[in-house]
PDB file of N, CA and C in Angstrom:
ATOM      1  N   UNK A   1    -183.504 -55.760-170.321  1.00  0.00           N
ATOM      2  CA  UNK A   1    -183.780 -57.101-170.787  1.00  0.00           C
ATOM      3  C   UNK A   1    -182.562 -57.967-170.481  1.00  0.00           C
ATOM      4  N   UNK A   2    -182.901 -58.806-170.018  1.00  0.00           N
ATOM      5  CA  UNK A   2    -181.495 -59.769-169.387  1.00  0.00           C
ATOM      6  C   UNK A   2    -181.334 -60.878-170.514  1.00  0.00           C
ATOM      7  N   UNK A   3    -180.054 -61.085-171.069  1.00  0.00           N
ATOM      8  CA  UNK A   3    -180.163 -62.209-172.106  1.00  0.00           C
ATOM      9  C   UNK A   3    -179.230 -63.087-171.440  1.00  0.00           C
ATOM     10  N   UNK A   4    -179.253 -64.884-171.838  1.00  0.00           N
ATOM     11  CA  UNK A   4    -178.471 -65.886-171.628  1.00  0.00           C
ATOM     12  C   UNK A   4    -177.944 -66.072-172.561  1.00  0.00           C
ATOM     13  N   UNK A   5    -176.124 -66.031-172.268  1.00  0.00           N
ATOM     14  CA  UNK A   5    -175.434 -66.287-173.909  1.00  0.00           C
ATOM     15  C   UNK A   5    -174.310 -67.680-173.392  1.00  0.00           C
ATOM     16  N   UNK A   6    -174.610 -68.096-174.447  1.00  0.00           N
ATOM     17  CA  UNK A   6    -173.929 -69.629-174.221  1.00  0.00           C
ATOM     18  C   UNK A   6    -173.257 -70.330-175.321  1.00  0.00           C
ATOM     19  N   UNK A   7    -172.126 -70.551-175.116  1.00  0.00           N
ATOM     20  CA  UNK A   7    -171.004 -70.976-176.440  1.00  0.00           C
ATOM     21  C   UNK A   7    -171.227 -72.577-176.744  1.00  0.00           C
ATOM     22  N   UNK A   8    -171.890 -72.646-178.113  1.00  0.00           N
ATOM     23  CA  UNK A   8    -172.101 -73.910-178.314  1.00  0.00           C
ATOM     24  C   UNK A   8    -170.718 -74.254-179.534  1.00  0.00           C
ATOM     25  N   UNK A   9    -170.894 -75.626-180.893  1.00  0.00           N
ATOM     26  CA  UNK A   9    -169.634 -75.576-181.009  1.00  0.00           C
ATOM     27  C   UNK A   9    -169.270 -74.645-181.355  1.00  0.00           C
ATOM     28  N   UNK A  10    -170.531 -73.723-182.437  1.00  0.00           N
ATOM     29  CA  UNK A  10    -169.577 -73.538-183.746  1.00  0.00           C
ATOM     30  C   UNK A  10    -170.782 -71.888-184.010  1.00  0.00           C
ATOM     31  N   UNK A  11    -170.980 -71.491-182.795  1.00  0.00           N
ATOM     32  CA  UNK A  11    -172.002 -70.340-182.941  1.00  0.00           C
ATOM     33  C   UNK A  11    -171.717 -69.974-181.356  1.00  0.00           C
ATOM     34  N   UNK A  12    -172.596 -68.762-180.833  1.00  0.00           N
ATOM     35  CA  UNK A  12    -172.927 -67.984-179.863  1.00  0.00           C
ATOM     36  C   UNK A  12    -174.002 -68.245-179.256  1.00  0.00           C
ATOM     37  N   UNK A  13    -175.330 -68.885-178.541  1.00  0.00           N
ATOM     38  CA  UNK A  13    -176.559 -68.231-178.538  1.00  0.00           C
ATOM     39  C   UNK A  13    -176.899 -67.725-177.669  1.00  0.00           C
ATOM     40  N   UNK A  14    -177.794 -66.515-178.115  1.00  0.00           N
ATOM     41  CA  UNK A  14    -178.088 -65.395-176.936  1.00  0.00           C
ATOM     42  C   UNK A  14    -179.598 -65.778-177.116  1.00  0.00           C
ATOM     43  N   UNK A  15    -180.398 -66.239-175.551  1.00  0.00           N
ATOM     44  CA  UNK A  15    -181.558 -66.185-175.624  1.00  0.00           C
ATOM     45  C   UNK A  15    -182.193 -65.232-174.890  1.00  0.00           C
ATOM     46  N   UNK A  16    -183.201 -64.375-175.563  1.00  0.00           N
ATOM     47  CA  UNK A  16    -183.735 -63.285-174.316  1.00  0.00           C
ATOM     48  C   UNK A  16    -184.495 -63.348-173.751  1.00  0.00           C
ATOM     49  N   UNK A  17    -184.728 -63.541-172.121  1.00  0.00           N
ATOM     50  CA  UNK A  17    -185.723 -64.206-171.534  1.00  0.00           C
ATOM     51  C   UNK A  17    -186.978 -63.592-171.270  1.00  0.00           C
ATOM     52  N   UNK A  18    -187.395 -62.112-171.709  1.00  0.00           N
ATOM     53  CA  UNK A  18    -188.735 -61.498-171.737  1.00  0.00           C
ATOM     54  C   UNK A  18    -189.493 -61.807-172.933  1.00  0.00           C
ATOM     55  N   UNK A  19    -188.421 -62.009-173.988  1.00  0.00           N
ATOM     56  CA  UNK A  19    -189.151 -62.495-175.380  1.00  0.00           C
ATOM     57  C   UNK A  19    -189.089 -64.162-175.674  1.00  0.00           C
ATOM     58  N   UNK A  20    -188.357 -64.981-174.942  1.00  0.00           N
ATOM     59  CA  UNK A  20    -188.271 -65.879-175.381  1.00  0.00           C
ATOM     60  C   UNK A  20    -187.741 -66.456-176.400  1.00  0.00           C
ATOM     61  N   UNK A  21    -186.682 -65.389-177.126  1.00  0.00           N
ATOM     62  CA  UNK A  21    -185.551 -65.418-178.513  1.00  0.00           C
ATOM     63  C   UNK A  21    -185.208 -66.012-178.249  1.00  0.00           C
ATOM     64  N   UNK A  22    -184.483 -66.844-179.382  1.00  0.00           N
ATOM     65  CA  UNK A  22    -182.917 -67.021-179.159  1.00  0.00           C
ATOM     66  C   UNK A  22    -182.480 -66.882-180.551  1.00  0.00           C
ATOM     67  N   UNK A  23    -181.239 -66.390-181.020  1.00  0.00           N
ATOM     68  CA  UNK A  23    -180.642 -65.750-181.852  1.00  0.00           C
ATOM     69  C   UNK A  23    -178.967 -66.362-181.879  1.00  0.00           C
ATOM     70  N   UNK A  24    -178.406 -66.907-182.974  1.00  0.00           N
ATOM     71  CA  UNK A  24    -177.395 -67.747-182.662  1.00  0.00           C
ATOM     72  C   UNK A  24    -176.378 -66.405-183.515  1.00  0.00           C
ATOM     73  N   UNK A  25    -175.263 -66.102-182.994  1.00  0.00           N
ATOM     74  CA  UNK A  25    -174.844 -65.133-182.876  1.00  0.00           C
ATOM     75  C   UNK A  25    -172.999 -65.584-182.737  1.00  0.00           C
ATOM     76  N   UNK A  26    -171.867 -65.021-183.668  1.00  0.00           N
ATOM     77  CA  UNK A  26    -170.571 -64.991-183.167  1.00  0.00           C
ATOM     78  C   UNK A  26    -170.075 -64.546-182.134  1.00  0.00           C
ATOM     79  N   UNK A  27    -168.796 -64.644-181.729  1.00  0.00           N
ATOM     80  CA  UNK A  27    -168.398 -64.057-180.690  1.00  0.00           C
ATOM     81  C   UNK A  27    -168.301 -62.698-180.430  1.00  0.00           C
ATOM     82  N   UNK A  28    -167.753 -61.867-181.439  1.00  0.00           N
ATOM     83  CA  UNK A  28    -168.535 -60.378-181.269  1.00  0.00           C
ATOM     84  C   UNK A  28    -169.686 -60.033-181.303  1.00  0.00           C
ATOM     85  N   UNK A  29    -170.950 -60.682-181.761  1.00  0.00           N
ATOM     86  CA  UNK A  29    -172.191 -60.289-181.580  1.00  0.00           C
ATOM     87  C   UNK A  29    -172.331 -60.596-180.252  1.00  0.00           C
ATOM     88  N   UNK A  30    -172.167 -61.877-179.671  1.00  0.00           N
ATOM     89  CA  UNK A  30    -172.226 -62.052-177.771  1.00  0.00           C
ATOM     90  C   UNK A  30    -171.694 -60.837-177.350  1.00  0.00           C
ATOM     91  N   UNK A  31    -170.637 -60.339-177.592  1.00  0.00           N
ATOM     92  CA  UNK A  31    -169.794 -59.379-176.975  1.00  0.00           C
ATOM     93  C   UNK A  31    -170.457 -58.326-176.725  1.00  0.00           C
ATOM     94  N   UNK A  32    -171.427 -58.058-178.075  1.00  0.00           N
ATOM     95  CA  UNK A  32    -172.218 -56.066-178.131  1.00  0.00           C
ATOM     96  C   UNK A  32    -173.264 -56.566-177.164  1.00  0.00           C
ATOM     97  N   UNK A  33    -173.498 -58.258-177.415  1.00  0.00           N
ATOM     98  CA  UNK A  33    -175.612 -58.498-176.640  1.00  0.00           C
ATOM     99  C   UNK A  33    -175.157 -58.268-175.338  1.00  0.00           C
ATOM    100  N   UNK A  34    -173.780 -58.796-174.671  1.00  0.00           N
ATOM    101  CA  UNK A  34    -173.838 -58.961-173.258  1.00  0.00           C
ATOM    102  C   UNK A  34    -173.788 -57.489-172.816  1.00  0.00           C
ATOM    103  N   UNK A  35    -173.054 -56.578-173.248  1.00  0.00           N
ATOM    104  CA  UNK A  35    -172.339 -55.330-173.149  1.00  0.00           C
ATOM    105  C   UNK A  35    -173.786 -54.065-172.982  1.00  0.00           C
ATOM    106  N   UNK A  36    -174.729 -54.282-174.196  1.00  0.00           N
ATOM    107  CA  UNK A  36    -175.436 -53.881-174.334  1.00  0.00           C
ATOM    108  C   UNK A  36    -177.040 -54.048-173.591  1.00  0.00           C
ATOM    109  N   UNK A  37    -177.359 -55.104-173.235  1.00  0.00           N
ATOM    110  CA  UNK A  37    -178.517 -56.042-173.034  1.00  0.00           C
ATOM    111  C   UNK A  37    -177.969 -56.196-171.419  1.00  0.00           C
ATOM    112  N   UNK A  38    -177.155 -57.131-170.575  1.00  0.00           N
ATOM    113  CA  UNK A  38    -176.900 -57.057-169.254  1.00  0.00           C
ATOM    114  C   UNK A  38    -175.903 -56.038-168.807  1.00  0.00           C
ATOM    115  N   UNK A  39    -174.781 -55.510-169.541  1.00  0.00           N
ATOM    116  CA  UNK A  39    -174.284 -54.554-168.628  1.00  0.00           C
ATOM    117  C   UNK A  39    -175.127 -53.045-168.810  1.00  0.00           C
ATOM    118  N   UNK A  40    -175.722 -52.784-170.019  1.00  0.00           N
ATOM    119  CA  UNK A  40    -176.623 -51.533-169.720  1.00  0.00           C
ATOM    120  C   UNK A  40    -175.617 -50.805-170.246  1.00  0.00           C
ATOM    121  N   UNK A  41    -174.428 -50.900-170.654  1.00  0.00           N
ATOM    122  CA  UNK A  41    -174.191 -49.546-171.698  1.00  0.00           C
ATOM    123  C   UNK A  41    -174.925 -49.176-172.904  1.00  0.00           C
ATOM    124  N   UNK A  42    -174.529 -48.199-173.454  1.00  0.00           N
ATOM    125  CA  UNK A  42    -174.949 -47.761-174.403  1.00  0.00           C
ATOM    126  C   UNK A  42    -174.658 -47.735-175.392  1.00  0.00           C
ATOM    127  N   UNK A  43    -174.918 -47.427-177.409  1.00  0.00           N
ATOM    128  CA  UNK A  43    -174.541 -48.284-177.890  1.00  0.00           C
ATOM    129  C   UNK A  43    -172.991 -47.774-178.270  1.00  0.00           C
ATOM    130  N   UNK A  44    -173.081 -46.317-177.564  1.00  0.00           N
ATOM    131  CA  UNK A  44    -171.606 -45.615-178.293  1.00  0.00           C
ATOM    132  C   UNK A  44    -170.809 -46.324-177.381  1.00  0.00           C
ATOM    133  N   UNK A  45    -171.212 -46.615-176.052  1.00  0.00           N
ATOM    134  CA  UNK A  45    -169.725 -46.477-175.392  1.00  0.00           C
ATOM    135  C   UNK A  45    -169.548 -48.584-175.226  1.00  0.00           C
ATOM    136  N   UNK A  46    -170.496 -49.215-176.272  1.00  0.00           N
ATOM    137  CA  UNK A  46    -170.094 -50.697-176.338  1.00  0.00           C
ATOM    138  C   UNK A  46    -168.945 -50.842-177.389  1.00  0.00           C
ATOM    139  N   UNK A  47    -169.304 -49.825-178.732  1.00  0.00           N
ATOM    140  CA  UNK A  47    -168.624 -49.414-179.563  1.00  0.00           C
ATOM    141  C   UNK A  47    -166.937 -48.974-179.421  1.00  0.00           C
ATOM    142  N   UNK A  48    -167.650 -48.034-178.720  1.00  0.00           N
ATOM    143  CA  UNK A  48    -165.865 -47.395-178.215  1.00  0.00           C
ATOM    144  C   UNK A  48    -165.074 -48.864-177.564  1.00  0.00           C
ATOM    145  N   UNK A  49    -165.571 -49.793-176.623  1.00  0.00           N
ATOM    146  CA  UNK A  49    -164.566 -51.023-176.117  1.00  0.00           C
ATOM    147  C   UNK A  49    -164.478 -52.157-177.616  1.00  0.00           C
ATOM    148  N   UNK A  50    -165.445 -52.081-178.105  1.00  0.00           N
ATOM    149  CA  UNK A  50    -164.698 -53.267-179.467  1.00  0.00           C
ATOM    150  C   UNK A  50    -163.903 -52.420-180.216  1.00  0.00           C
ATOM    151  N   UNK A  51    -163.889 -50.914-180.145  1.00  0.00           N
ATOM    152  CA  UNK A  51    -163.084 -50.762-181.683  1.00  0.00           C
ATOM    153  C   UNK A  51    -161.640 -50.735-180.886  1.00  0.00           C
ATOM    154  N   UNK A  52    -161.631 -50.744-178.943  1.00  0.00           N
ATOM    155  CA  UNK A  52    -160.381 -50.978-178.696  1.00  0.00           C
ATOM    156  C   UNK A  52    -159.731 -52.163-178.238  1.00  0.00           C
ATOM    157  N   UNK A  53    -160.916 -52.912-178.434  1.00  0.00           N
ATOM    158  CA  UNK A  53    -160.410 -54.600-178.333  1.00  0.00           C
ATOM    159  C   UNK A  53    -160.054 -55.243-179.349  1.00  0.00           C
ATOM    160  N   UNK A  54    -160.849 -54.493-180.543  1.00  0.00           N
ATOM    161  CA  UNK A  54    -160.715 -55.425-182.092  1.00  0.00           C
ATOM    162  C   UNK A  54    -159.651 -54.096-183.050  1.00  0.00           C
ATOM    163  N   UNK A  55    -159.351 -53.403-182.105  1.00  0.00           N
ATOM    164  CA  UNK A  55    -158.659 -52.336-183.114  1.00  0.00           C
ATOM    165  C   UNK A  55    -158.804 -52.145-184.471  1.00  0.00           C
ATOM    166  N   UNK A  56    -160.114 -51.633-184.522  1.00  0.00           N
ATOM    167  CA  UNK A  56    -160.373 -51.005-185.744  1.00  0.00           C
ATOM    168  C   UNK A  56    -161.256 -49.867-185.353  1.00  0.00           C
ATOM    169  N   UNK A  57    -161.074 -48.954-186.790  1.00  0.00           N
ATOM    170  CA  UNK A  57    -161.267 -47.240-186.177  1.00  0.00           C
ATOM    171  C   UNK A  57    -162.792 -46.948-185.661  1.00  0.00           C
ATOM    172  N   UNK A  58    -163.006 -46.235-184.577  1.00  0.00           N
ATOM    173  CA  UNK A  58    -163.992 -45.791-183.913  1.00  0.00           C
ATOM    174  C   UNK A  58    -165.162 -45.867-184.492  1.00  0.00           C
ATOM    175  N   UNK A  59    -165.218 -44.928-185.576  1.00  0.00           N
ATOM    176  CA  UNK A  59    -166.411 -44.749-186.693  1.00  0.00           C
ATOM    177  C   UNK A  59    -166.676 -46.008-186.837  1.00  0.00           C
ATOM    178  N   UNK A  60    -165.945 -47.472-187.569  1.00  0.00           N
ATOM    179  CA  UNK A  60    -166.483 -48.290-188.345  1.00  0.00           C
ATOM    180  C   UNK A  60    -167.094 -48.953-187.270  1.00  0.00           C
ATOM    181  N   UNK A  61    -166.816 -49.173-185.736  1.00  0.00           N
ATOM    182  CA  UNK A  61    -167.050 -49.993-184.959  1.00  0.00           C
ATOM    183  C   UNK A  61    -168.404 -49.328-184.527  1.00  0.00           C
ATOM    184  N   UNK A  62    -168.689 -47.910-184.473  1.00  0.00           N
ATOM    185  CA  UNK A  62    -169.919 -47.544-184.345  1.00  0.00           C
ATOM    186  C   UNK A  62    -171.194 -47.897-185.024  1.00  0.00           C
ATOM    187  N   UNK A  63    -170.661 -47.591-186.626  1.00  0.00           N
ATOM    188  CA  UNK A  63    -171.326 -48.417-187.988  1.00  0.00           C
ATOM    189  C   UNK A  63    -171.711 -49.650-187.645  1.00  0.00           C
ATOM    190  N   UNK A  64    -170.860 -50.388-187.186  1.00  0.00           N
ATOM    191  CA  UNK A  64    -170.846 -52.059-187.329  1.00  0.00           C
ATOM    192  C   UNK A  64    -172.015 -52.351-186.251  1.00  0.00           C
ATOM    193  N   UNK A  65    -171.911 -51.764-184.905  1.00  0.00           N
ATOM    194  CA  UNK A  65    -172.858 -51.885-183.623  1.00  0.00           C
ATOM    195  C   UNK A  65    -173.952 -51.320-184.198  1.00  0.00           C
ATOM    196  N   UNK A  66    -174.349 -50.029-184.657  1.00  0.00           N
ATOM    197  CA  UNK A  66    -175.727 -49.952-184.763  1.00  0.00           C
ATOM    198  C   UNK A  66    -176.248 -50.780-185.696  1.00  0.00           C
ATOM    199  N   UNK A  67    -175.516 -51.553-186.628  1.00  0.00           N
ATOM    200  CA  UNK A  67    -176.287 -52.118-188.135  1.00  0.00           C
ATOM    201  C   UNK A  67    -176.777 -53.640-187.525  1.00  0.00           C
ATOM    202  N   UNK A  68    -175.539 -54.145-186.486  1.00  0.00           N
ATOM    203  CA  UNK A  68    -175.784 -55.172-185.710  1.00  0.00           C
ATOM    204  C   UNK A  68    -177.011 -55.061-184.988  1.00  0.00           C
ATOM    205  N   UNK A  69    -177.258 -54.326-184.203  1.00  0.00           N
ATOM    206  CA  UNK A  69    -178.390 -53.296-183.032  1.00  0.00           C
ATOM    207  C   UNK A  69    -179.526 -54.173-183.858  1.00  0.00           C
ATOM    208  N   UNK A  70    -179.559 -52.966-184.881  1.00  0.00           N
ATOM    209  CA  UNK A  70    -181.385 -52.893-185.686  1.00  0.00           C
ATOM    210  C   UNK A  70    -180.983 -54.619-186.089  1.00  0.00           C
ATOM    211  N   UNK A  71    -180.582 -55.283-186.827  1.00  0.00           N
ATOM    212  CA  UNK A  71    -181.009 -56.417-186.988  1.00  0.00           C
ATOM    213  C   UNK A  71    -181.317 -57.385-185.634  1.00  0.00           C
ATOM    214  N   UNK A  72    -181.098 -56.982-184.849  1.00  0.00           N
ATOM    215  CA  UNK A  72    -181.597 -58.050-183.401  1.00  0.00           C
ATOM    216  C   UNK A  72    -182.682 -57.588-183.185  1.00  0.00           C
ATOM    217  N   UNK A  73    -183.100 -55.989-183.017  1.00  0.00           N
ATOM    218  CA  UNK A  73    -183.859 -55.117-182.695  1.00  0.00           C
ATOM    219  C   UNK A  73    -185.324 -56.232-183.744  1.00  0.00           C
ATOM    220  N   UNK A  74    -184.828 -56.203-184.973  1.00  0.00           N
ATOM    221  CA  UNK A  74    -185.343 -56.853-185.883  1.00  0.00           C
ATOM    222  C   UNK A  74    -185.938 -58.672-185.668  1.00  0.00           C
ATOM    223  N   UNK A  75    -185.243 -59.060-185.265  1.00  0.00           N
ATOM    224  CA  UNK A  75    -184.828 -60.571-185.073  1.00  0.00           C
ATOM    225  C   UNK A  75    -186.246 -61.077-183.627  1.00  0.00           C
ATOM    226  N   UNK A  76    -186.117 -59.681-182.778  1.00  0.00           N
ATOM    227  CA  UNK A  76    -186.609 -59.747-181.560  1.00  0.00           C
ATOM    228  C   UNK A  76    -188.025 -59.828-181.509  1.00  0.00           C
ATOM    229  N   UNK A  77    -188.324 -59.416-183.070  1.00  0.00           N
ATOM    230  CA  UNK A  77    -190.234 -59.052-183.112  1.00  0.00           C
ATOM    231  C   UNK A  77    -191.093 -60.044-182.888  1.00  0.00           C
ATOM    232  N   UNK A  78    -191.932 -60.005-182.301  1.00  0.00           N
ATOM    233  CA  UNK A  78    -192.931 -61.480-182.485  1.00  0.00           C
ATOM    234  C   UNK A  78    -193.290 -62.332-184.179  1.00  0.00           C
ATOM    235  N   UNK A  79    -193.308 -61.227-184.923  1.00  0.00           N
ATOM    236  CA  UNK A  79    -193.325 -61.654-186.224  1.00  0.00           C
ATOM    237  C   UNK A  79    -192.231 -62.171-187.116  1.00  0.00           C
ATOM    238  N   UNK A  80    -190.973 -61.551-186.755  1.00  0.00           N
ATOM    239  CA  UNK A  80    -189.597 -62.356-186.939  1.00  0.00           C
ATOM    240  C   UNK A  80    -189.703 -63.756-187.081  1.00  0.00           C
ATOM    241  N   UNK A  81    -189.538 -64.468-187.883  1.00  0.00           N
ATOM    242  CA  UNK A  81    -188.669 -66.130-188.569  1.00  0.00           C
ATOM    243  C   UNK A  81    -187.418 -66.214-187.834  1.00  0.00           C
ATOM    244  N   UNK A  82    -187.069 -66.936-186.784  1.00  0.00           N
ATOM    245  CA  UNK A  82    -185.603 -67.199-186.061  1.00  0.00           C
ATOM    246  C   UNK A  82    -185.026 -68.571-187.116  1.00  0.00           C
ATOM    247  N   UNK A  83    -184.276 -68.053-186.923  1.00  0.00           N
ATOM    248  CA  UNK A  83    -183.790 -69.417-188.250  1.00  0.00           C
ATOM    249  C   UNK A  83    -182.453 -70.166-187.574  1.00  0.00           C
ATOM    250  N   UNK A  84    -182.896 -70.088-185.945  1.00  0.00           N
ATOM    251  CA  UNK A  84    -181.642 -70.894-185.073  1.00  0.00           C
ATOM    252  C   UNK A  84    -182.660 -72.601-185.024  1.00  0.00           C
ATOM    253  N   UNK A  85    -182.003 -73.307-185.460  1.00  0.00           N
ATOM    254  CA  UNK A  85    -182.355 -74.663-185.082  1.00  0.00           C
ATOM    255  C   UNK A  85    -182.359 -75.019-184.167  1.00  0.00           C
ATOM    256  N   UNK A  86    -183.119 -75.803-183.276  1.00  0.00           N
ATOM    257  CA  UNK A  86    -183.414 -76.648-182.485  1.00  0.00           C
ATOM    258  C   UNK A  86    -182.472 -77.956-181.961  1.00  0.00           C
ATOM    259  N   UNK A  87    -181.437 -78.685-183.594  1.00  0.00           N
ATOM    260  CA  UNK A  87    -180.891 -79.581-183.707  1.00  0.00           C
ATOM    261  C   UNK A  87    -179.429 -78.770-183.299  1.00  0.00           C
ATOM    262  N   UNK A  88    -179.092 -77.748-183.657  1.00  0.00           N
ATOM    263  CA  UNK A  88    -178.047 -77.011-183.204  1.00  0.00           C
ATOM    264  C   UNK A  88    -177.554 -76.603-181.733  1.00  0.00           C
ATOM    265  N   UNK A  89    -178.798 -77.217-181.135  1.00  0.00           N
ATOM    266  CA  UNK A  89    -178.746 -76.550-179.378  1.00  0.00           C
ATOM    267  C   UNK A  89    -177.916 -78.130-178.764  1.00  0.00           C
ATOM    268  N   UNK A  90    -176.468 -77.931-178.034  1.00  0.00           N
ATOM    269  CA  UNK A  90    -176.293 -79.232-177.523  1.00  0.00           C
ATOM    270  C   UNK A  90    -177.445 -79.659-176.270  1.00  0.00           C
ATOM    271  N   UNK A  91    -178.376 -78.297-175.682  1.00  0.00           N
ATOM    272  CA  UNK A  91    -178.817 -78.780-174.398  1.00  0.00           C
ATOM    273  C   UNK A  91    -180.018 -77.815-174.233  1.00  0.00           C
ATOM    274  N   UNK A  92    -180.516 -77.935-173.374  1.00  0.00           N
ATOM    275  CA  UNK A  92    -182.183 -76.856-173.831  1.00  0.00           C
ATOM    276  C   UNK A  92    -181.657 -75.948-173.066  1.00  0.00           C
ATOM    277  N   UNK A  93    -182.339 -74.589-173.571  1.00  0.00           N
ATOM    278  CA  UNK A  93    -181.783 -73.236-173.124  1.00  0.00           C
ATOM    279  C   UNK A  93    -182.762 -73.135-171.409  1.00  0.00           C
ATOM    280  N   UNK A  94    -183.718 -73.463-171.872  1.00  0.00           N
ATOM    281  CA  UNK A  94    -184.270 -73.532-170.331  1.00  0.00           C
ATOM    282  C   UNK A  94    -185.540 -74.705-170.756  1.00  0.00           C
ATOM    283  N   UNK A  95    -186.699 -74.334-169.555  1.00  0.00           N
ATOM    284  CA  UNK A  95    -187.768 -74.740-169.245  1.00  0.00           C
ATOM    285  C   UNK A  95    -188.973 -74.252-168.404  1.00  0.00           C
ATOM    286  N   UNK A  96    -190.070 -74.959-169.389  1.00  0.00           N
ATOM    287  CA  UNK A  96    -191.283 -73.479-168.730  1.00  0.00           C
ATOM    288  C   UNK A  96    -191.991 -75.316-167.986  1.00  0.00           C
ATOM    289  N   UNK A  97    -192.593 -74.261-166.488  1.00  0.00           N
ATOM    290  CA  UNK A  97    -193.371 -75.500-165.714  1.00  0.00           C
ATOM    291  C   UNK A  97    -194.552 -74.739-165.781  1.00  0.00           C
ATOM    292  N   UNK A  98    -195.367 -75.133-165.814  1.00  0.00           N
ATOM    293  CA  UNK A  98    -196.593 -74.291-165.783  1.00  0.00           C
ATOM    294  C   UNK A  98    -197.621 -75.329-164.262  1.00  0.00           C
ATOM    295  N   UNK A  99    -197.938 -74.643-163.190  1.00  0.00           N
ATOM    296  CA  UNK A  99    -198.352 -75.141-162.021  1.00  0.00           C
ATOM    297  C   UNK A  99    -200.151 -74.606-162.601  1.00  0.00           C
ATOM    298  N   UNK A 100    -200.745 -75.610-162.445  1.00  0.00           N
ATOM    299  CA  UNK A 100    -202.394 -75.796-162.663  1.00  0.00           C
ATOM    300  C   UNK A 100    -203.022 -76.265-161.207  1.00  0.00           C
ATOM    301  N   UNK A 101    -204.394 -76.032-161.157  1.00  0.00           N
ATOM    302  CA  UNK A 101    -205.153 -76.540-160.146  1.00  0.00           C
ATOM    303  C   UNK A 101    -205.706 -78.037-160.679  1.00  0.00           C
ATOM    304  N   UNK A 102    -205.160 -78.164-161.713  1.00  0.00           N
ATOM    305  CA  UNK A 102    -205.796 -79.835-162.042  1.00  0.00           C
ATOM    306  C   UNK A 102    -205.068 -80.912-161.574  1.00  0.00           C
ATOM    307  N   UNK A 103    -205.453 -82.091-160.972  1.00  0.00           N
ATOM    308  CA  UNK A 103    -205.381 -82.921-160.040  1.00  0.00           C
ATOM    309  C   UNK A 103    -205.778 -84.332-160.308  1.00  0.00           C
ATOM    310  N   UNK A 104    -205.271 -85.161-160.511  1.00  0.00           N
ATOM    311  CA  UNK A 104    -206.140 -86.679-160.497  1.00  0.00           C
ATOM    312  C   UNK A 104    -205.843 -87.468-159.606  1.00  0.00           C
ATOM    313  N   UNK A 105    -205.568 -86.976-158.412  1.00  0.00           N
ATOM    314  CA  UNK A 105    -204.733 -87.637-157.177  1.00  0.00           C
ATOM    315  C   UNK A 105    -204.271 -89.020-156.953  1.00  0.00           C
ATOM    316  N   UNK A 106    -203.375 -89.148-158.037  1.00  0.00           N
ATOM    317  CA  UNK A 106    -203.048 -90.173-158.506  1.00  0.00           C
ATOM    318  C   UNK A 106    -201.390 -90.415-157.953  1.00  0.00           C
ATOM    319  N   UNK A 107    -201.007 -89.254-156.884  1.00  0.00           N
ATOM    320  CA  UNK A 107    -199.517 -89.361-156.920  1.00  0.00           C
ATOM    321  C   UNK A 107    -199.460 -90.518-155.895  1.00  0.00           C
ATOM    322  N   UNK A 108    -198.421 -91.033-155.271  1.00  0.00           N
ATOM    323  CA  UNK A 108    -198.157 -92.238-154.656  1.00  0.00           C
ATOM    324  C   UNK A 108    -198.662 -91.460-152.878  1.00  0.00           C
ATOM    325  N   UNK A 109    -198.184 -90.161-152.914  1.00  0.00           N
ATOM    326  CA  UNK A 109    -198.062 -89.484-151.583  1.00  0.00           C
ATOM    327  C   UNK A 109    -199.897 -88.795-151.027  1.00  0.00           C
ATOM    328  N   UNK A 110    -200.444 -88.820-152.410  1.00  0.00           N
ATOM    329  CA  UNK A 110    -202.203 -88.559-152.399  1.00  0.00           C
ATOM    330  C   UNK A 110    -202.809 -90.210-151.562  1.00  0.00           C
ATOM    331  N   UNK A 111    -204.110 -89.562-150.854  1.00  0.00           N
ATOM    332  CA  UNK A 111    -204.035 -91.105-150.352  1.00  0.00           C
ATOM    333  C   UNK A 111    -205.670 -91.203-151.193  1.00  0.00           C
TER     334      UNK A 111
END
C-alpha cells in the first residue's frame, strides 16, 4: 500500500491511496507509516531503527510500533470515523477526475 505523507503546520498527514485515508499523524507516526507502508519493512526491524534514532530501549519501541500498527490498522476500516478535518488541510491531498461518455458538445473546439 503506498501512502502520501505531507508536513502540514502542526500535524503529519499520511493519506493511503488504495483506501482513500487520511490520518493526521506526528512525526514519529510518519516515520513507522513511511518505513512500514512504502519502504516494506517489517514491523520489528522499523522498530529496531526508532529505538536507535529515538534511543529508547528495543522492547518499548517494539511495544510502541505494534500499539501504533493496530490503531491505523484500525483507523484504515471502511467503518472507521477519521476525525482529520478538512479545514486542517493547507491544500487538497489529491483529486479524482472521473472521464464519462456524456457529452453536450458544447466545448468551443466541438463544432
Amino acid at each position: 500500500m503506498i501512502v502520501r505523507i505531507r508536513k502540514e503546520s502542526d500535524q503529519f498527514l499520511a493519506y493511503f491511496l488504495e483506501t482513500r485515508r487520511m490520518i493526521g499523524v506526528n512525526q514519529t507516526g510518519a516515520e513507522i507509516i513511511d518505513r512500514y507502508f512504502n519502504d516494506g519493512l517489517d514491523e520489528a526491524s522499523v522498530a529496531k531503527e526508532l529505538a536507535k534514532m529515538n534511543d529508547v530501549p528495543l522492547e518499548q519501541a517494539k511495544q510502541d510500533t505494534a500499539d501504533f500498527l493496530r490503531v491505523i490498522a484500525k483507523e484504515l476500516q471502511p467503518t472507521a470515523f477519521n476525525n482529520t478535518e478538512q479545514s486542517s488541510v493547507s491544500a487538497p491531498i489529491g483529486v479524482e477526475l472521473e472521464i464519462t461518455t456524456d457529452c453536450n458538445l458544447r466545448c468551443k473546439h466541438c463544432l
